[in-house]
Protein backbone atom coordinates (compact mmCIF):
# COMPACT_ATOMS: atom_id res chain seq x y z
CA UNK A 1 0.00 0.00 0.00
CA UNK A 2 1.04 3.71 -0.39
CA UNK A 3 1.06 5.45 2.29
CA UNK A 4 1.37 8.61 1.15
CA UNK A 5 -2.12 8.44 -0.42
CA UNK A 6 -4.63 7.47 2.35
CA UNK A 7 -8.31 8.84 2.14
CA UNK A 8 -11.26 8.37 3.95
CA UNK A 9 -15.48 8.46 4.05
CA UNK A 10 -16.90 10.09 7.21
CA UNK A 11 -20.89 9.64 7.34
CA UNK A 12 -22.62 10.93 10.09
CA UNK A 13 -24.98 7.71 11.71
CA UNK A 14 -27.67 10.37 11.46
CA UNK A 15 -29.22 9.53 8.92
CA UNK A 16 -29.73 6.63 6.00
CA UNK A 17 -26.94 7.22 3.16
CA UNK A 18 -28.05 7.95 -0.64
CA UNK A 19 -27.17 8.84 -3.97
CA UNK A 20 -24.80 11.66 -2.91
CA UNK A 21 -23.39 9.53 -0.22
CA UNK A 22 -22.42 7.27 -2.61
CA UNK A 23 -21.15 9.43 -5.31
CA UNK A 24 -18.60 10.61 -2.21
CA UNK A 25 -17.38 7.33 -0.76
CA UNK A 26 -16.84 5.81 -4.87
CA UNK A 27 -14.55 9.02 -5.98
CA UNK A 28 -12.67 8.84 -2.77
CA UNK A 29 -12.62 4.66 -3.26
CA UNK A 30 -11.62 5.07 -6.45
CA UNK A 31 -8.77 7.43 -5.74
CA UNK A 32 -7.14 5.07 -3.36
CA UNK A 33 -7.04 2.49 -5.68
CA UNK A 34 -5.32 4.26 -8.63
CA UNK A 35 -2.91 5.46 -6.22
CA UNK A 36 -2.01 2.21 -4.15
CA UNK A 37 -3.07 3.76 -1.46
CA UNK A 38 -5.60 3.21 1.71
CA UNK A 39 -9.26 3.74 2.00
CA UNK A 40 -10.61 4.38 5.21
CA UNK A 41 -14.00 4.47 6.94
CA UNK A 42 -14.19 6.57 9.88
CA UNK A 43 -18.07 6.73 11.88
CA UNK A 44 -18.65 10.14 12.90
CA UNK A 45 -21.23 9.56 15.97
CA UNK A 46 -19.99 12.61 17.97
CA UNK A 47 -24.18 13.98 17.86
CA UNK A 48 -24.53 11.62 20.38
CA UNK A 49 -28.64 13.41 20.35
CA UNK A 50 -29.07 11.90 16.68
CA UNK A 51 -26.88 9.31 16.10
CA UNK A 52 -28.39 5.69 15.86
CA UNK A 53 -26.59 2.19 15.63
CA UNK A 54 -29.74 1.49 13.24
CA UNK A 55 -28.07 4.05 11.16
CA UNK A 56 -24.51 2.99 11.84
CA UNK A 57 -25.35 -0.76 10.85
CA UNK A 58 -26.76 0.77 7.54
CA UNK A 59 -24.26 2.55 6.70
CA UNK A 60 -22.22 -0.82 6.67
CA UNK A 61 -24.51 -2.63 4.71
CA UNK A 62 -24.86 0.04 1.97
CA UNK A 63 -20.92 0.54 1.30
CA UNK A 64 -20.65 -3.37 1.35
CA UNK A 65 -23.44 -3.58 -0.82
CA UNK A 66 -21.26 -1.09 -3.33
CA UNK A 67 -18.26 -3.30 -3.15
CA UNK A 68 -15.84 -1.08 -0.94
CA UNK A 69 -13.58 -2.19 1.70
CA UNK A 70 -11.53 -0.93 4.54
CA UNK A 71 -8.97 -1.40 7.18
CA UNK A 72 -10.50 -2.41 10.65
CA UNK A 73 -11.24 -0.99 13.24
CA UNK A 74 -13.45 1.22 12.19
CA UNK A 75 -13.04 4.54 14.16
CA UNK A 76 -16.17 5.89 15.83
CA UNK A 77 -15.35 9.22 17.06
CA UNK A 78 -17.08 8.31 20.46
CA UNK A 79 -14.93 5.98 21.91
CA UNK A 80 -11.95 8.76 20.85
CA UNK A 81 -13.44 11.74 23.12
CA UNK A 82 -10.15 11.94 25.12
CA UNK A 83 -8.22 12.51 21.93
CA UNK A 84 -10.47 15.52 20.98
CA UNK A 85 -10.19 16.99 24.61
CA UNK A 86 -6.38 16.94 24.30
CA UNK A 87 -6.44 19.17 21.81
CA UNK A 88 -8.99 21.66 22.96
CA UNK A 89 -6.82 21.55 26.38
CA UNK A 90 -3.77 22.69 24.01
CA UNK A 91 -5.99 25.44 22.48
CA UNK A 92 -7.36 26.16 25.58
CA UNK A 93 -3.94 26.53 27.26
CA UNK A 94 -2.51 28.92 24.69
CA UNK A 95 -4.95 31.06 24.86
CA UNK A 96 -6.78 30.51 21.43
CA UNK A 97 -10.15 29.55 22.35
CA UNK A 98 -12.79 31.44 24.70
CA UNK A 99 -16.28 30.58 27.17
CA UNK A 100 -19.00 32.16 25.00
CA UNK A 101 -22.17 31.67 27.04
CA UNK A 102 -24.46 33.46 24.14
CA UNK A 103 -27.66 30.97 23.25
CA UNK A 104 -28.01 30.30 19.58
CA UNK A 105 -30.43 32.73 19.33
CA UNK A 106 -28.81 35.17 20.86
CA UNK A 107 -25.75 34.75 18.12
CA UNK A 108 -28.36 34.98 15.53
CA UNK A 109 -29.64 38.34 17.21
CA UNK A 110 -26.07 39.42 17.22
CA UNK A 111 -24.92 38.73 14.04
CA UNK A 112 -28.19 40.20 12.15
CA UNK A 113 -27.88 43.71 14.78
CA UNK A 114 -24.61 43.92 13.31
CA UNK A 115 -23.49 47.86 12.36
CA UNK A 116 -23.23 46.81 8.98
CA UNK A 117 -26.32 44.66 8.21
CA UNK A 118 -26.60 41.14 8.05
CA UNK A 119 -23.67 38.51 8.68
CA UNK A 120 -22.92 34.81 7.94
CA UNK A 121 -20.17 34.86 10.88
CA UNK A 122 -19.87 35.60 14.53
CA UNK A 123 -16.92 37.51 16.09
CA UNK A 124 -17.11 38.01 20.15
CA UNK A 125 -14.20 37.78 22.71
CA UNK A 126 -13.95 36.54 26.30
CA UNK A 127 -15.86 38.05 29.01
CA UNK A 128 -14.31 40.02 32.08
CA UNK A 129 -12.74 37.32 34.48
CA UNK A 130 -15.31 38.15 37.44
CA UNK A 131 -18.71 37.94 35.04
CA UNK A 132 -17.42 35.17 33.63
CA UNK A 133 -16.72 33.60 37.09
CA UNK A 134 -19.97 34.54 38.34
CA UNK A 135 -21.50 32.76 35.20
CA UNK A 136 -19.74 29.49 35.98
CA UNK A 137 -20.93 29.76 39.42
CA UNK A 138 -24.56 29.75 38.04
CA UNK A 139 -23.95 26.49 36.13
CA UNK A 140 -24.57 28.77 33.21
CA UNK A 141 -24.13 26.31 29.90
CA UNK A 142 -21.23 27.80 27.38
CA UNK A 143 -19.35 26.51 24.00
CA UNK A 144 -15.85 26.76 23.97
CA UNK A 145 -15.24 29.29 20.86
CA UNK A 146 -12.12 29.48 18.97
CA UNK A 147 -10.50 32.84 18.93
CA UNK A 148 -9.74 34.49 15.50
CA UNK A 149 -7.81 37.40 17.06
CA UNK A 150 -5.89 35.06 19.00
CA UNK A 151 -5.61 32.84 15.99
CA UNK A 152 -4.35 35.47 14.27
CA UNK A 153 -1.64 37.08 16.98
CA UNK A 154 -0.45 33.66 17.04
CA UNK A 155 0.58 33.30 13.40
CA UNK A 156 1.44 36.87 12.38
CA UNK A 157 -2.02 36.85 10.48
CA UNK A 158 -3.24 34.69 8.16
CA UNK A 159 -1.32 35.34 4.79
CA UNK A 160 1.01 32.65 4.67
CA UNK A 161 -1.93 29.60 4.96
CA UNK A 162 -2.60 27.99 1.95
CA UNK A 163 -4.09 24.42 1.23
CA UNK A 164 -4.01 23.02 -1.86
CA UNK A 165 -6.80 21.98 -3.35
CA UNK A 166 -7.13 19.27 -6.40
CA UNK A 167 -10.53 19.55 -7.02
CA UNK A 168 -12.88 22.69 -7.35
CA UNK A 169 -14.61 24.88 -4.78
CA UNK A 170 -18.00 26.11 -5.67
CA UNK A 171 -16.61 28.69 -7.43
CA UNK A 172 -14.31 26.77 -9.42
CA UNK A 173 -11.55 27.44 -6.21
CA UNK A 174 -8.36 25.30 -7.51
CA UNK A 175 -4.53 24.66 -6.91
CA UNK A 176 -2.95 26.74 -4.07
CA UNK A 177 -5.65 28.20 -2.16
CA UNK A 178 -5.17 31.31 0.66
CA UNK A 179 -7.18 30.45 3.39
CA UNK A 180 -9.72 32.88 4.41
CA UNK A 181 -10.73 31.29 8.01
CA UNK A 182 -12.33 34.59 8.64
CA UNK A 183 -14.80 33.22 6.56
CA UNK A 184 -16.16 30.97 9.83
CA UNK A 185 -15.49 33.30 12.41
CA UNK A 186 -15.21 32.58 15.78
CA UNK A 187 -16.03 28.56 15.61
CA UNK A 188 -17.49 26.23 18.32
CA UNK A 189 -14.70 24.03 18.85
CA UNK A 190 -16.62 22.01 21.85
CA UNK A 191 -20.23 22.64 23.41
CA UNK A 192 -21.92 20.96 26.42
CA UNK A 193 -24.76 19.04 24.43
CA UNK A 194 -22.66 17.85 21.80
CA UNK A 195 -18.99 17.91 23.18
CA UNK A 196 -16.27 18.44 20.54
CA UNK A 197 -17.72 20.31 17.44
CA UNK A 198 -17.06 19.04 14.19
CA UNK A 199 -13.98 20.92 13.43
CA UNK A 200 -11.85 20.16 16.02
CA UNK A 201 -12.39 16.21 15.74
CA UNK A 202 -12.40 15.99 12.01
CA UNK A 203 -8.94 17.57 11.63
CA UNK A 204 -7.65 15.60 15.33
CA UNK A 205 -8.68 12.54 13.02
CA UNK A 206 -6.86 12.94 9.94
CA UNK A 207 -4.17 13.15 11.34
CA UNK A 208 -3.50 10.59 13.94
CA UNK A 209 -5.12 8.27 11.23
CA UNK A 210 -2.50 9.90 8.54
CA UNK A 211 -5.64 11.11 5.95
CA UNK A 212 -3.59 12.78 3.52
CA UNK A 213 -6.14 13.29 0.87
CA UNK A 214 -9.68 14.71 1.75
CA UNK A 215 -12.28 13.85 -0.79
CA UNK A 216 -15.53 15.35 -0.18
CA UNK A 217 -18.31 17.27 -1.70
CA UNK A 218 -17.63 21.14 -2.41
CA UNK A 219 -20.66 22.23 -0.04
CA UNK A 220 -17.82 21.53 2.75
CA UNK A 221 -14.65 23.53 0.67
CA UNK A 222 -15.39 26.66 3.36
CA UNK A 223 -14.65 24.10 6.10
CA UNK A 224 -11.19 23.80 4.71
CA UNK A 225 -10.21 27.56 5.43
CA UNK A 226 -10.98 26.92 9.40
CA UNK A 227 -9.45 23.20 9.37
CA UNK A 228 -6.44 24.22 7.97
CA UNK A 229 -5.97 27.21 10.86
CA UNK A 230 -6.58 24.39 13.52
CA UNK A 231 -3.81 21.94 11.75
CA UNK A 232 -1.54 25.08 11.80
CA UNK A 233 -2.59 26.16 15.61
CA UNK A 234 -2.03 22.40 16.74
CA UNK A 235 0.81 21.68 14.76
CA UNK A 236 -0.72 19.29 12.22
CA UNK A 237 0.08 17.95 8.95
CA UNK A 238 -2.13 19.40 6.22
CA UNK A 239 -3.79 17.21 3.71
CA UNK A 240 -4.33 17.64 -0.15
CA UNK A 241 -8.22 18.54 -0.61
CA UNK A 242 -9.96 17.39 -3.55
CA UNK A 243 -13.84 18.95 -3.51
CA UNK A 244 -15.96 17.37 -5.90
CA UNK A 245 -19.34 18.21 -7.58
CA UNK A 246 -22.50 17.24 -5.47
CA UNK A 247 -25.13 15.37 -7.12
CA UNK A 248 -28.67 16.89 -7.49
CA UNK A 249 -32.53 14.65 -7.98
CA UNK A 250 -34.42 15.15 -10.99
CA UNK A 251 -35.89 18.47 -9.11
CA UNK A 252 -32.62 20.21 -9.41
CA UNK A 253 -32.16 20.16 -5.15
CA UNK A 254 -29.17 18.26 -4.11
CA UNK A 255 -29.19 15.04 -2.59
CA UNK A 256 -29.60 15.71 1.75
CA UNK A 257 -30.40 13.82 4.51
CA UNK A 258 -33.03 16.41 5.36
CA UNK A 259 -34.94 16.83 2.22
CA UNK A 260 -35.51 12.41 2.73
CA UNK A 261 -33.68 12.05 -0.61
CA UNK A 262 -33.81 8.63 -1.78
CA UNK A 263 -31.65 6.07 0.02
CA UNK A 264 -29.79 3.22 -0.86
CA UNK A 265 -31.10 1.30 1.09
CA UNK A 266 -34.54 1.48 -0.51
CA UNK A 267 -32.79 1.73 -3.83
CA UNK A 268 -31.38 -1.60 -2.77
CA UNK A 269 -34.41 -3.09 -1.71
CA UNK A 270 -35.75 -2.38 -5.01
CA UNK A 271 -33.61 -4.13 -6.85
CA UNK A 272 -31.16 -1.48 -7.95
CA UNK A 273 -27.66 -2.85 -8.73
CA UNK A 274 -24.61 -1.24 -7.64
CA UNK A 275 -23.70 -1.39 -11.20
CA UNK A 276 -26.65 0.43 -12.43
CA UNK A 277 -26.24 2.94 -9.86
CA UNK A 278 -22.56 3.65 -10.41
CA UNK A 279 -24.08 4.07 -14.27
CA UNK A 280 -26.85 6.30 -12.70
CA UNK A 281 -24.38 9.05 -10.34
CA UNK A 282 -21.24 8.91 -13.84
CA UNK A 283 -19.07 6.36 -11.71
């Protein structure tokens, strides 16, 4: 095997996998076999509020039912909480992340009050030492926020991190890419309910399980800009991106979990072939 080419497919157990699911897990299949390399499956059941083993034991059954393999064990990002903590202890220990004890609604509120109109990101900044004190002595719940200003003081700004990316953004984003992690402002990085935030585990992941390519669909190339500042704040390799095209129904809408989009397992039990369907998605 070569491992300087090792991928992976992430589903969420939240949910039954379908046409754009499988589109995803082929290319980055696919990939690792032209390049010798290693395919891996990694279970991303960190939602611990919606993840199901139903879903889990689907997922399974659908990428068998496709023909794709993969190293065992299979990570599940909930036995691997410690790992995730470490990190947020480093970030938390420099000085990079902050309590922000604003509801979601109350970020919402703050983000559309802003000065100048409307904004897609939220900036804030610790709280005086005695509020927030008193706060914490309420039980008053909070999400652990990383801290772009700090992020920033840290690296001498932001103009020297790139990615490169072998695919295409959703503006046809290619080759050496500035990243722009401004673009996500201050992140969650960990909350009560949920416990580490997406971010934080995803890039904590690749690397300890040496993910050097990251194929996924372009709806997540944005996510790259604040991934790569966390691989560069914690000292982590960064991986080649490849963003591919996501896969829309006859209606135009693209294939989501939330819109019920057709799933492979129904498309299995009626009597699709994993032939016809790698004929049906261009694979």
């Amino acid at each position: 095997m070569n491992a300087s080419f090792v991928t992976r497919f992430a589903p969420s157990p939240t949910g039954l996998l379908h046409r754009g699911h499988a589109y995803s897990a082929l290319l980055a299949y696919q990939a690792a076999q032209a390049a010798g390399g290693t395919f891996i499956l990694r279970i991303e059941d960190i939602d611990a509020t919606r993840a199901r083993p139903e879903f889990e034991a689907a997922i399974f059954e659908d990428l068998a039912w496709l023909g794709l393999s993969w190293p065992e064990p299979v990570r599940r990002q909930s036995l691997h909480l410690a790992d995730y903590e470490a990190a947020l202890a480093r970030l938390q220990g420099e000085g990079l992340v902050y309590r922000c004890f604003r509801t979601r609604k109350e970020v919402a509120q703050a983000m559309a009050s802003a000065p100048h109109g409307a904004m897609d990101t939220f900036r804030s900044a610790p709280l005086p030492a005695i509020e927030e004190a008193q706060r914490l002595d309420r039980g008053e719940p909070f999400a652990w926020r990383l801290s772009l200003e700090a992020a920033a003081a840290r690296l001498g700004g932001f103009d020297q991190l790139t990615f490169q990316e072998e695919g295409a953004g959703p503006d046809g984003e290619t080759g050496l890419i500035c990243a722009r992690p401004e673009l996500g402002g201050d992140v969650v990085l960990a909350r009560k309910d949920v416990g580490v935030a997406y971010h934080l585990a995803v890039v904590v992941d690749d690397a300890l399980q040496g993910v050097t390519h990251v194929i996924r669909g372009c709806d997540l190339f944005e996510a790259a800009h604040v991934q790569r500042l966390l691989q560069a704040l914690l000292a982590l390799p960064a991986p080649v991106y490849r963003h591919h095209r996501l896969l829309a129904g006859p209606d135009g809408k693209r294939y989501a979990k939330r819109d019920r989009a057709e799933t492979l397992q129904a498309l299995r039990g009626a009597g699709l072939t994993p032939e016809r369907l790698r004929q049906e998605i261009g694979l």
